[in-house]
PDB file of N, CA and C in Angstrom:
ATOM      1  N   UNK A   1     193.364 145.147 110.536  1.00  0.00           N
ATOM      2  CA  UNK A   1     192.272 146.101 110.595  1.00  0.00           C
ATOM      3  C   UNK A   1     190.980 145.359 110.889  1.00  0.00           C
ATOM      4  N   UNK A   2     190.153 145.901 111.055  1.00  0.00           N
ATOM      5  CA  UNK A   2     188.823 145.505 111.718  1.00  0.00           C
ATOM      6  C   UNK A   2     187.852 144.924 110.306  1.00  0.00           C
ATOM      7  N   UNK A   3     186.675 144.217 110.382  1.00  0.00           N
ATOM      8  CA  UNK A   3     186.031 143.962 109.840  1.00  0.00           C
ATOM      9  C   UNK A   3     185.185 144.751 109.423  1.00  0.00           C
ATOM     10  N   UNK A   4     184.738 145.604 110.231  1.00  0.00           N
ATOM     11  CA  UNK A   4     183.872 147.081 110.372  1.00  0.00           C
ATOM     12  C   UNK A   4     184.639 147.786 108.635  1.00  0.00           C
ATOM     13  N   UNK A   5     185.699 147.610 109.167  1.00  0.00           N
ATOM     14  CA  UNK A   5     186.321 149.272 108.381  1.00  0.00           C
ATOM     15  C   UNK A   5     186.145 148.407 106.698  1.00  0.00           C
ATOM     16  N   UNK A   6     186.586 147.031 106.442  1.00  0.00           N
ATOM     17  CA  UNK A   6     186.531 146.767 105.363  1.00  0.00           C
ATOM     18  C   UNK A   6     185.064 146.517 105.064  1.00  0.00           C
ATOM     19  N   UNK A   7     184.254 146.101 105.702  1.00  0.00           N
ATOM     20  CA  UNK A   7     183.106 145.997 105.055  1.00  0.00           C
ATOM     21  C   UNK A   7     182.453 147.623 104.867  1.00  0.00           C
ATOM     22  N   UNK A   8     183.253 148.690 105.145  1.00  0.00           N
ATOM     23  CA  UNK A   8     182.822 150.075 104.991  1.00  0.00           C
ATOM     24  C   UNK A   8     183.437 150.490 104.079  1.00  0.00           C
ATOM     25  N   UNK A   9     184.533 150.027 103.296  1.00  0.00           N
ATOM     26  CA  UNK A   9     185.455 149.865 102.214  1.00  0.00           C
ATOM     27  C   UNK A   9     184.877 149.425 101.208  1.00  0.00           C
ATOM     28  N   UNK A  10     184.275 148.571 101.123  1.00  0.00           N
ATOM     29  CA  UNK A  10     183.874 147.527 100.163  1.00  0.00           C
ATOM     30  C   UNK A  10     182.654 148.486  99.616  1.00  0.00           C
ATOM     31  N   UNK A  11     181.650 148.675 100.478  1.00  0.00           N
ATOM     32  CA  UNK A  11     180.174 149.349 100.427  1.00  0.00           C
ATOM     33  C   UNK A  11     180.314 150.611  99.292  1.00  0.00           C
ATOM     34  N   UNK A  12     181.657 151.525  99.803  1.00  0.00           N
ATOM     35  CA  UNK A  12     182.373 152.737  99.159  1.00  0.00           C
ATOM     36  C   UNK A  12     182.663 152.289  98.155  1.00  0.00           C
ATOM     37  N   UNK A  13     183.014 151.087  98.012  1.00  0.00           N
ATOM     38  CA  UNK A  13     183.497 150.808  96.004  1.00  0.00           C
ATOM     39  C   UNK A  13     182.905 150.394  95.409  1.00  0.00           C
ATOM     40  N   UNK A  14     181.663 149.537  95.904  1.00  0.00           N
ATOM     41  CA  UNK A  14     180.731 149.091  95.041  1.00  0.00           C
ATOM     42  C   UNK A  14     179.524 150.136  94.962  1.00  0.00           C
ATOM     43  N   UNK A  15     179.802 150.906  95.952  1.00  0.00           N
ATOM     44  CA  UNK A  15     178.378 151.859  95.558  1.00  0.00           C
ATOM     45  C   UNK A  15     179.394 152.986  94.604  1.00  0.00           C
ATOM     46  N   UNK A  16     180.270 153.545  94.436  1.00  0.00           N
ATOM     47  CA  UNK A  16     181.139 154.490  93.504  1.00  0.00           C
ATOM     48  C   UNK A  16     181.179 153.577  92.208  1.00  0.00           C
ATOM     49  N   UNK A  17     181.167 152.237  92.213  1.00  0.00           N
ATOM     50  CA  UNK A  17     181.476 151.307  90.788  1.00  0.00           C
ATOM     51  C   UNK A  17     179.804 151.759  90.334  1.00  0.00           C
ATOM     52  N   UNK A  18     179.088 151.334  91.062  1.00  0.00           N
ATOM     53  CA  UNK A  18     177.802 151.192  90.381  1.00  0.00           C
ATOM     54  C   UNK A  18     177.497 152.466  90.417  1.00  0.00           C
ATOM     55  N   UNK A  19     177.673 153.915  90.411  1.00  0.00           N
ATOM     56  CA  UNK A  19     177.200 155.294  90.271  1.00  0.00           C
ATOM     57  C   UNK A  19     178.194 155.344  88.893  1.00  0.00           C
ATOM     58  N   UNK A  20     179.521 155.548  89.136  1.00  0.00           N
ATOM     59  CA  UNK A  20     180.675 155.472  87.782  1.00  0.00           C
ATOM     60  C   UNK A  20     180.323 154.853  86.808  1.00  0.00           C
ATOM     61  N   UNK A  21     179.457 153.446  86.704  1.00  0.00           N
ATOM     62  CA  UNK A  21     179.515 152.173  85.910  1.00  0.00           C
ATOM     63  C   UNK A  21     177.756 152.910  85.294  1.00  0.00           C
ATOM     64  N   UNK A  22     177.281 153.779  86.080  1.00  0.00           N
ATOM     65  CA  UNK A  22     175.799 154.005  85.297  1.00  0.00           C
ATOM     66  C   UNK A  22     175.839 155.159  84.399  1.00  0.00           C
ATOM     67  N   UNK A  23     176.650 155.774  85.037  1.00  0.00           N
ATOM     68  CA  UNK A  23     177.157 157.250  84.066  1.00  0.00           C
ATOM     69  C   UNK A  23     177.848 156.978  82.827  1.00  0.00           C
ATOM     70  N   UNK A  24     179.247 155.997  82.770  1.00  0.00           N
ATOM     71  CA  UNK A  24     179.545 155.150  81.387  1.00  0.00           C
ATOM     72  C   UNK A  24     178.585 154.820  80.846  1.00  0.00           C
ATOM     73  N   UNK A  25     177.866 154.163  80.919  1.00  0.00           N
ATOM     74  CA  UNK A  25     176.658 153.242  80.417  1.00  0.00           C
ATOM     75  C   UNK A  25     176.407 154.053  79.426  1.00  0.00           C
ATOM     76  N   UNK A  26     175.467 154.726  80.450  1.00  0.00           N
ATOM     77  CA  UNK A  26     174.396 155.942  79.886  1.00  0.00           C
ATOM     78  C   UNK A  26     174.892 156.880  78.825  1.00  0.00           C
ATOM     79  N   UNK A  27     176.486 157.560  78.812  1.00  0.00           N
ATOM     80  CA  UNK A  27     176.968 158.427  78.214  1.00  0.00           C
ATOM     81  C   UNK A  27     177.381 157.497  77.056  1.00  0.00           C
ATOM     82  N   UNK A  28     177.350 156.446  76.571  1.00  0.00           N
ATOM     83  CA  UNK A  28     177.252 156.029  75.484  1.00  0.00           C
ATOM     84  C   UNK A  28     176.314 156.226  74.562  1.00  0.00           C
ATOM     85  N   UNK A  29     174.932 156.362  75.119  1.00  0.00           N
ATOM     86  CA  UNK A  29     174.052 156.741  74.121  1.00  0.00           C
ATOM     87  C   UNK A  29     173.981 158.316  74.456  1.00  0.00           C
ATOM     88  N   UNK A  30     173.296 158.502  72.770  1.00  0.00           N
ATOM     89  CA  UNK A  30     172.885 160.039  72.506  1.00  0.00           C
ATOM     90  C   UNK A  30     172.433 160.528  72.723  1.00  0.00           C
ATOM     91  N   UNK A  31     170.720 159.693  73.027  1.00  0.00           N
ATOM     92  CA  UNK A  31     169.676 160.114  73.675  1.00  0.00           C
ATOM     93  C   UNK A  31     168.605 158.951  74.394  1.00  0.00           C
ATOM     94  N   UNK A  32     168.799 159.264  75.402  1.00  0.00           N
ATOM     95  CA  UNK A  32     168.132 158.294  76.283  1.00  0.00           C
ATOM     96  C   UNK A  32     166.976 157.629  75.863  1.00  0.00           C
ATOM     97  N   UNK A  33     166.160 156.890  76.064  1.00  0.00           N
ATOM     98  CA  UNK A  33     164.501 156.370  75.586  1.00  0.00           C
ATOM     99  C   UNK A  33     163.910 156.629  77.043  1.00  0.00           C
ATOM    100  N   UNK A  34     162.759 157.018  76.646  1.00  0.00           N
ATOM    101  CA  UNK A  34     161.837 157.583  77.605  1.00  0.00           C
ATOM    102  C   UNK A  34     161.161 156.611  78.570  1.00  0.00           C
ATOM    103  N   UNK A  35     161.347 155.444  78.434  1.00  0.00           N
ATOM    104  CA  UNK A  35     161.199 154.256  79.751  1.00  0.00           C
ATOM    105  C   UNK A  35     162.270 154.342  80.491  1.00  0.00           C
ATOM    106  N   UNK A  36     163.313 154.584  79.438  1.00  0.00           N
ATOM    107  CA  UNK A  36     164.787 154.177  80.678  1.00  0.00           C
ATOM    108  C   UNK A  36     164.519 155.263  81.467  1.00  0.00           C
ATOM    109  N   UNK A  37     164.268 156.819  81.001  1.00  0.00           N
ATOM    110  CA  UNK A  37     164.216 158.086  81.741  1.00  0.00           C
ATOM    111  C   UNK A  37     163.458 157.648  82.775  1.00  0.00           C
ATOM    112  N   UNK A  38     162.123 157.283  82.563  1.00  0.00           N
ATOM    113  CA  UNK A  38     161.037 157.284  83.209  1.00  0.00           C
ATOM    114  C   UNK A  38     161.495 156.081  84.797  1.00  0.00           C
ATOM    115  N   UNK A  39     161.779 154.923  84.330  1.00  0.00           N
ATOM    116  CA  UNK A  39     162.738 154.400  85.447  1.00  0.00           C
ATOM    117  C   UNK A  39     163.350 154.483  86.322  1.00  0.00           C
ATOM    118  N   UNK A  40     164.565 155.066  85.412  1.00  0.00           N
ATOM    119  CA  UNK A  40     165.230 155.838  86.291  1.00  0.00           C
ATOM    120  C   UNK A  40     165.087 157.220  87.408  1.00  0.00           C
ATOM    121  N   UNK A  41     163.446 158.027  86.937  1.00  0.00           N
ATOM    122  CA  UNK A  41     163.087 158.616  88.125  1.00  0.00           C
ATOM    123  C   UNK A  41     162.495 158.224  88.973  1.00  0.00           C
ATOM    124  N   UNK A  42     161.894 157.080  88.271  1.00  0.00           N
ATOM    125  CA  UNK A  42     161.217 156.157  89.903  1.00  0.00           C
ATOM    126  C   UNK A  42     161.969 155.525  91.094  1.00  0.00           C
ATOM    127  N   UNK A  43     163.232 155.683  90.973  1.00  0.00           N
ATOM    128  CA  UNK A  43     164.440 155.241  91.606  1.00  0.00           C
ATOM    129  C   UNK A  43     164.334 155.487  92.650  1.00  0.00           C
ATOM    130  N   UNK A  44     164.585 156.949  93.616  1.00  0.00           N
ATOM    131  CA  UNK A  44     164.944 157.787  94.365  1.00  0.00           C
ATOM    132  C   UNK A  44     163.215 157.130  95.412  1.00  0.00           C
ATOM    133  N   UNK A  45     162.051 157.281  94.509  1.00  0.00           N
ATOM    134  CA  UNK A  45     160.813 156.511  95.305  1.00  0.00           C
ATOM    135  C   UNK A  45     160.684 155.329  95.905  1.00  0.00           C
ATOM    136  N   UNK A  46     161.446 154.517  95.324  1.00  0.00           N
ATOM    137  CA  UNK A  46     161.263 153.127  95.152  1.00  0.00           C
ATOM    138  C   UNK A  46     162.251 152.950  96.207  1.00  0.00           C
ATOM    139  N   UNK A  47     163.792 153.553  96.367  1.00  0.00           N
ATOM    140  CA  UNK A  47     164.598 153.554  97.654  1.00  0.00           C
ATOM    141  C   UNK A  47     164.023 153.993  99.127  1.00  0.00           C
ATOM    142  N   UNK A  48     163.540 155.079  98.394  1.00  0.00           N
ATOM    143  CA  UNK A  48     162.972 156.036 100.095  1.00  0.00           C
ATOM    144  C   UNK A  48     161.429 155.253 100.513  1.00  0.00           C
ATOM    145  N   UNK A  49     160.926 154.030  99.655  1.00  0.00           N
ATOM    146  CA  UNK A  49     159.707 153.229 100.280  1.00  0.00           C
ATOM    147  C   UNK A  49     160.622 152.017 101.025  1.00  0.00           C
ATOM    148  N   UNK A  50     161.748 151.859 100.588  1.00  0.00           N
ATOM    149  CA  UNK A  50     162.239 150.956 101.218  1.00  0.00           C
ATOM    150  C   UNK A  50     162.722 150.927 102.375  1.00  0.00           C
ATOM    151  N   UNK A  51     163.478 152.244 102.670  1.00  0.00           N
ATOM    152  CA  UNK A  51     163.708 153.144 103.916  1.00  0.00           C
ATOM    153  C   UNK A  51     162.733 153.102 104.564  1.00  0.00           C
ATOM    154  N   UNK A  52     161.235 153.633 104.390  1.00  0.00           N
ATOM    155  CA  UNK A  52     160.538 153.860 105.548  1.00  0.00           C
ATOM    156  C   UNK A  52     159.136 153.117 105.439  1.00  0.00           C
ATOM    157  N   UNK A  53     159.320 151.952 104.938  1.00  0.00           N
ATOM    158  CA  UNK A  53     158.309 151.102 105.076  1.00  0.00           C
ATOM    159  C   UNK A  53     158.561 149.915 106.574  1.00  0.00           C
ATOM    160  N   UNK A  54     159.451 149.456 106.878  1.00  0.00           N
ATOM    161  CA  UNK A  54     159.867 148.556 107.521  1.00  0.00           C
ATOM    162  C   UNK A  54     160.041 149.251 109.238  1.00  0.00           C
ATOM    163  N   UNK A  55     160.235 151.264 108.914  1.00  0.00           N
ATOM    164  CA  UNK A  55     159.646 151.645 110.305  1.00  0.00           C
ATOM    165  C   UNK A  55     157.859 152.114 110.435  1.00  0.00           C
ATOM    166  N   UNK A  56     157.093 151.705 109.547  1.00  0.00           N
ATOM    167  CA  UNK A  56     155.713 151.955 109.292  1.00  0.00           C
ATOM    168  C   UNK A  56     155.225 150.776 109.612  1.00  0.00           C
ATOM    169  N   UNK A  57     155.822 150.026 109.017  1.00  0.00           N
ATOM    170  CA  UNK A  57     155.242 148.474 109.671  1.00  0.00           C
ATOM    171  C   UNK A  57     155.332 148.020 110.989  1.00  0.00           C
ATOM    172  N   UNK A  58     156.562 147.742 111.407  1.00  0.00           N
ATOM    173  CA  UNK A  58     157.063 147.235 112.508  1.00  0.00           C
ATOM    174  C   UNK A  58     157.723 148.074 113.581  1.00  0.00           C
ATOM    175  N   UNK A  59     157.390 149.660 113.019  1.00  0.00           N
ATOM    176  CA  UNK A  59     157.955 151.052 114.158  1.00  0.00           C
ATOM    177  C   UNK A  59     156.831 150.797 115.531  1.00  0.00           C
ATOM    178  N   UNK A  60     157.298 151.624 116.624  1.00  0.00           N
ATOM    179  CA  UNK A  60     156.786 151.598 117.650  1.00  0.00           C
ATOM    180  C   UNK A  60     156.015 153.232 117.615  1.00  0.00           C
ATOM    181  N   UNK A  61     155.678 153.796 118.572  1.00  0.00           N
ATOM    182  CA  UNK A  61     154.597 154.831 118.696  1.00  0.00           C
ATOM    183  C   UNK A  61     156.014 155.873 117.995  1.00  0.00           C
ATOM    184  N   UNK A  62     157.209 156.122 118.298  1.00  0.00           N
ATOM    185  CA  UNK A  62     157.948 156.816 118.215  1.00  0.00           C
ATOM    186  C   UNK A  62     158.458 157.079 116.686  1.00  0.00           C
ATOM    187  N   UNK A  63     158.240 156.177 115.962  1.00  0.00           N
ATOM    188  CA  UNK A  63     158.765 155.663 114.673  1.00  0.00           C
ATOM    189  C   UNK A  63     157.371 156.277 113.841  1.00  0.00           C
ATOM    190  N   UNK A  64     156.331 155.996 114.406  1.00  0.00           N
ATOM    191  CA  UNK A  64     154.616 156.177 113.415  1.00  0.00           C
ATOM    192  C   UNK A  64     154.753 157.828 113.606  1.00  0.00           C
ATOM    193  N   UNK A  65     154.985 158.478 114.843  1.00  0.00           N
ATOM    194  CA  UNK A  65     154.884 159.917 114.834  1.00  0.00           C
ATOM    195  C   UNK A  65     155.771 160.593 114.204  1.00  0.00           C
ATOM    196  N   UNK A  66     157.222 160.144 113.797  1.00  0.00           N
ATOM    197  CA  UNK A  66     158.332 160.939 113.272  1.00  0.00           C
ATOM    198  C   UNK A  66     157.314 160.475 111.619  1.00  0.00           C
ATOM    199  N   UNK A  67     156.962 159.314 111.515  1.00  0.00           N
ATOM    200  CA  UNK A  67     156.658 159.530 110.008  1.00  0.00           C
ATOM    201  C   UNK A  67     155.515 160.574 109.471  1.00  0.00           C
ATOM    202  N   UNK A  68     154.487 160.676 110.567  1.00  0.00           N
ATOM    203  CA  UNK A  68     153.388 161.094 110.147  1.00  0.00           C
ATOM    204  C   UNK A  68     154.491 162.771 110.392  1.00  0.00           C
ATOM    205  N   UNK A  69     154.555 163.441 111.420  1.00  0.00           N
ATOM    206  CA  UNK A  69     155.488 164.957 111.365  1.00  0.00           C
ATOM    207  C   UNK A  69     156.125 164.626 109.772  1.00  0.00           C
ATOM    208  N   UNK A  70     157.235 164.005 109.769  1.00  0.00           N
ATOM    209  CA  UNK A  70     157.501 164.323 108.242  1.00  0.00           C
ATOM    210  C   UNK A  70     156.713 164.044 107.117  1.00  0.00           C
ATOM    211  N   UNK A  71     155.837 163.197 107.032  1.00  0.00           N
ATOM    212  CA  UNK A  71     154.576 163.604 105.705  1.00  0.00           C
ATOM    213  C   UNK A  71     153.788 165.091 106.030  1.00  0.00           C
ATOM    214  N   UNK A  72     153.834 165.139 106.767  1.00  0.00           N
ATOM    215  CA  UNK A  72     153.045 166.353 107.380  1.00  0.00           C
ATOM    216  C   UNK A  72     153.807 167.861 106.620  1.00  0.00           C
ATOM    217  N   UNK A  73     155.139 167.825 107.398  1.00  0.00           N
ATOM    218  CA  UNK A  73     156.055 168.672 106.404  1.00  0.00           C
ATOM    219  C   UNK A  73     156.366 168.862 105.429  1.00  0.00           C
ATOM    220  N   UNK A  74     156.174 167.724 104.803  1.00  0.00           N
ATOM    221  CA  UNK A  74     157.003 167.445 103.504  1.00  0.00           C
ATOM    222  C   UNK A  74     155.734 167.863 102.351  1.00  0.00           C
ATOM    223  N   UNK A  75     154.440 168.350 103.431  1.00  0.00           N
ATOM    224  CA  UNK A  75     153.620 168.853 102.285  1.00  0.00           C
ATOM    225  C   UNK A  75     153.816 170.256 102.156  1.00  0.00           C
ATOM    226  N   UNK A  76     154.044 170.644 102.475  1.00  0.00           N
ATOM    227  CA  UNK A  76     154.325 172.431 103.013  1.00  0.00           C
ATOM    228  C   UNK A  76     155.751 172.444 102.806  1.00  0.00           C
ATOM    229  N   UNK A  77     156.693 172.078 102.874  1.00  0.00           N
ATOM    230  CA  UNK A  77     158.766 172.507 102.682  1.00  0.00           C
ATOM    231  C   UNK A  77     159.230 171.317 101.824  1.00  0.00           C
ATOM    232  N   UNK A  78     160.540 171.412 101.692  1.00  0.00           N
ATOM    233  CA  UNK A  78     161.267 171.069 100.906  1.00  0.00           C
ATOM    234  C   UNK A  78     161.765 169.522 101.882  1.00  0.00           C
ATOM    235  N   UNK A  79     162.890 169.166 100.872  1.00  0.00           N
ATOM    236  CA  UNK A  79     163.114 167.922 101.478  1.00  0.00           C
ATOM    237  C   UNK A  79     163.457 167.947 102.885  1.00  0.00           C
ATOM    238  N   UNK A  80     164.861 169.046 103.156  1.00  0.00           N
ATOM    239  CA  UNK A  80     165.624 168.964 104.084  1.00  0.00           C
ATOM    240  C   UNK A  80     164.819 169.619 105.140  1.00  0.00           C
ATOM    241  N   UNK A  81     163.511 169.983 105.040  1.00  0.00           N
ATOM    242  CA  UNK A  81     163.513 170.064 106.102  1.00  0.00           C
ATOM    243  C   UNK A  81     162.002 169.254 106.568  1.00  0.00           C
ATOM    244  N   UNK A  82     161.507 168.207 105.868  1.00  0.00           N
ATOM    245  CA  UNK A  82     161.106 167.322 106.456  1.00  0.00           C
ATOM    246  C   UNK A  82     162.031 166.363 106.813  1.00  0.00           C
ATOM    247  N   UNK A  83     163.136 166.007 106.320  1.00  0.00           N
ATOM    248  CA  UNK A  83     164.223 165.285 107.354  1.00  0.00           C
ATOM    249  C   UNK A  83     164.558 165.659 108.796  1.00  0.00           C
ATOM    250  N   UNK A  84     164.897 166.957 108.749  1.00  0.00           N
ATOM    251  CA  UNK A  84     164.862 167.193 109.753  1.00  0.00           C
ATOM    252  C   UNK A  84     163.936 167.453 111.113  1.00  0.00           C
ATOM    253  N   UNK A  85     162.634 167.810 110.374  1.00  0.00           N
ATOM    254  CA  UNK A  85     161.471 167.617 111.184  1.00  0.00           C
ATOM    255  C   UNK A  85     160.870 166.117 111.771  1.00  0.00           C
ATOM    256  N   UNK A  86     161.358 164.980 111.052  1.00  0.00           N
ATOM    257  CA  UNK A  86     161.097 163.995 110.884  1.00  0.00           C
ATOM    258  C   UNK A  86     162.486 163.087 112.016  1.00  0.00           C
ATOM    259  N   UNK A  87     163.274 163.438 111.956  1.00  0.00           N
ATOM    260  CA  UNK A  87     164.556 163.639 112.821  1.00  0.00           C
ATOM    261  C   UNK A  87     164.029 164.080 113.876  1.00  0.00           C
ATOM    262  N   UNK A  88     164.037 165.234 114.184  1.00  0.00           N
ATOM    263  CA  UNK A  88     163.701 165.772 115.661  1.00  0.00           C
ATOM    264  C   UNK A  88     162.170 164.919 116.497  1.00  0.00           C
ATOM    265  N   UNK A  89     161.296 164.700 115.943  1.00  0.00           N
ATOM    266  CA  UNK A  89     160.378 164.349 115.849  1.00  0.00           C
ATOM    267  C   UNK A  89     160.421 162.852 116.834  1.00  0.00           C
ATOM    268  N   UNK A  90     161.550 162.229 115.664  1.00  0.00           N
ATOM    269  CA  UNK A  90     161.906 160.675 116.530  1.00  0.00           C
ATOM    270  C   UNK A  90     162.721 160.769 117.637  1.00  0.00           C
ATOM    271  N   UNK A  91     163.762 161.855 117.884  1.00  0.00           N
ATOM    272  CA  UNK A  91     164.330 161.836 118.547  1.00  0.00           C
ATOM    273  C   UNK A  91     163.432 162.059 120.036  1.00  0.00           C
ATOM    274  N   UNK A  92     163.034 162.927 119.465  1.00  0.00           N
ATOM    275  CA  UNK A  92     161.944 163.507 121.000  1.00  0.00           C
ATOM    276  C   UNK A  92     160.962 162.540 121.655  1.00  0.00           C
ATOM    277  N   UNK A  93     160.540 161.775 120.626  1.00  0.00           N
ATOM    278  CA  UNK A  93     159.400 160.897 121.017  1.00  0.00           C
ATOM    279  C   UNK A  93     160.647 159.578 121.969  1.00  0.00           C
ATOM    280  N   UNK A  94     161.749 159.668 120.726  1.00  0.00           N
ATOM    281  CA  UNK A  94     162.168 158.043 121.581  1.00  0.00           C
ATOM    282  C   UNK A  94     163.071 158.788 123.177  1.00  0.00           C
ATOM    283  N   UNK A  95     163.421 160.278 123.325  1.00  0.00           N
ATOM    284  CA  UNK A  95     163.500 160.718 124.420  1.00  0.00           C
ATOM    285  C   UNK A  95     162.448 160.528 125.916  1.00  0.00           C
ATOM    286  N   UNK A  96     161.026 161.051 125.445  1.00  0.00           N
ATOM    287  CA  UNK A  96     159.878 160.800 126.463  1.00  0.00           C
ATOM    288  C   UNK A  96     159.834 159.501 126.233  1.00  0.00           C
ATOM    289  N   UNK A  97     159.574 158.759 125.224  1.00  0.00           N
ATOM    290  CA  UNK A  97     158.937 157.621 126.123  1.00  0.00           C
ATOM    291  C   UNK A  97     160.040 156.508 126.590  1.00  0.00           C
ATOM    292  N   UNK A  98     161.111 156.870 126.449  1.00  0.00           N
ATOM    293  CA  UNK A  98     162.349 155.828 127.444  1.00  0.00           C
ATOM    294  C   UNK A  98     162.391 155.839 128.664  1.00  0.00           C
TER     295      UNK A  98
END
């Protein structure tokens, strides 16, 4: 088999170990402490700056406009559909200017 498929194997078990392995954890205690809570919602921020910092920095005209359309959206709708606005957005831009 290909290298592709196992390193797409691997990704699937260590990201299911570490989702499975946080839920054990956690369901050991009774009641959480309010740093761990608090942490743990900064999570989901702290991923999605990581995602779209590196096309803010080093994006081209096509990359700066899909971000600014989806901040734009994402003040007015819900998630899915600044993804998707934010999606179409790049697509179109990296369409014209190719």
């Amino acid at each position: 088999m290909s290298t592709i498929f196992w390193i797409i194997l691997a990704g699937a078990v260590l990201t299911y170990a570490a989702r499975a392995g946080g839920h054990v954890v956690l369901s050991m205690f009774d009641r959480v402490h309010p740093r761990v809570e608090a942490a743990l919602n900064a999570v989901p921020a702290a991923v999605l700056t990581t995602l779209v910092a590196p096309a803010a920095v080093d994006g081209g005209p096509a990359e700066i406009t899909a971000l600014v359309v989806a901040g734009l959206v994402a003040l007015r709708f819900g998630l899915l559909e600044m993804f998707l606005a934010g999606t179409a957005a790049l697509i179109a831009m990296r369409y014209l200017l190719a």
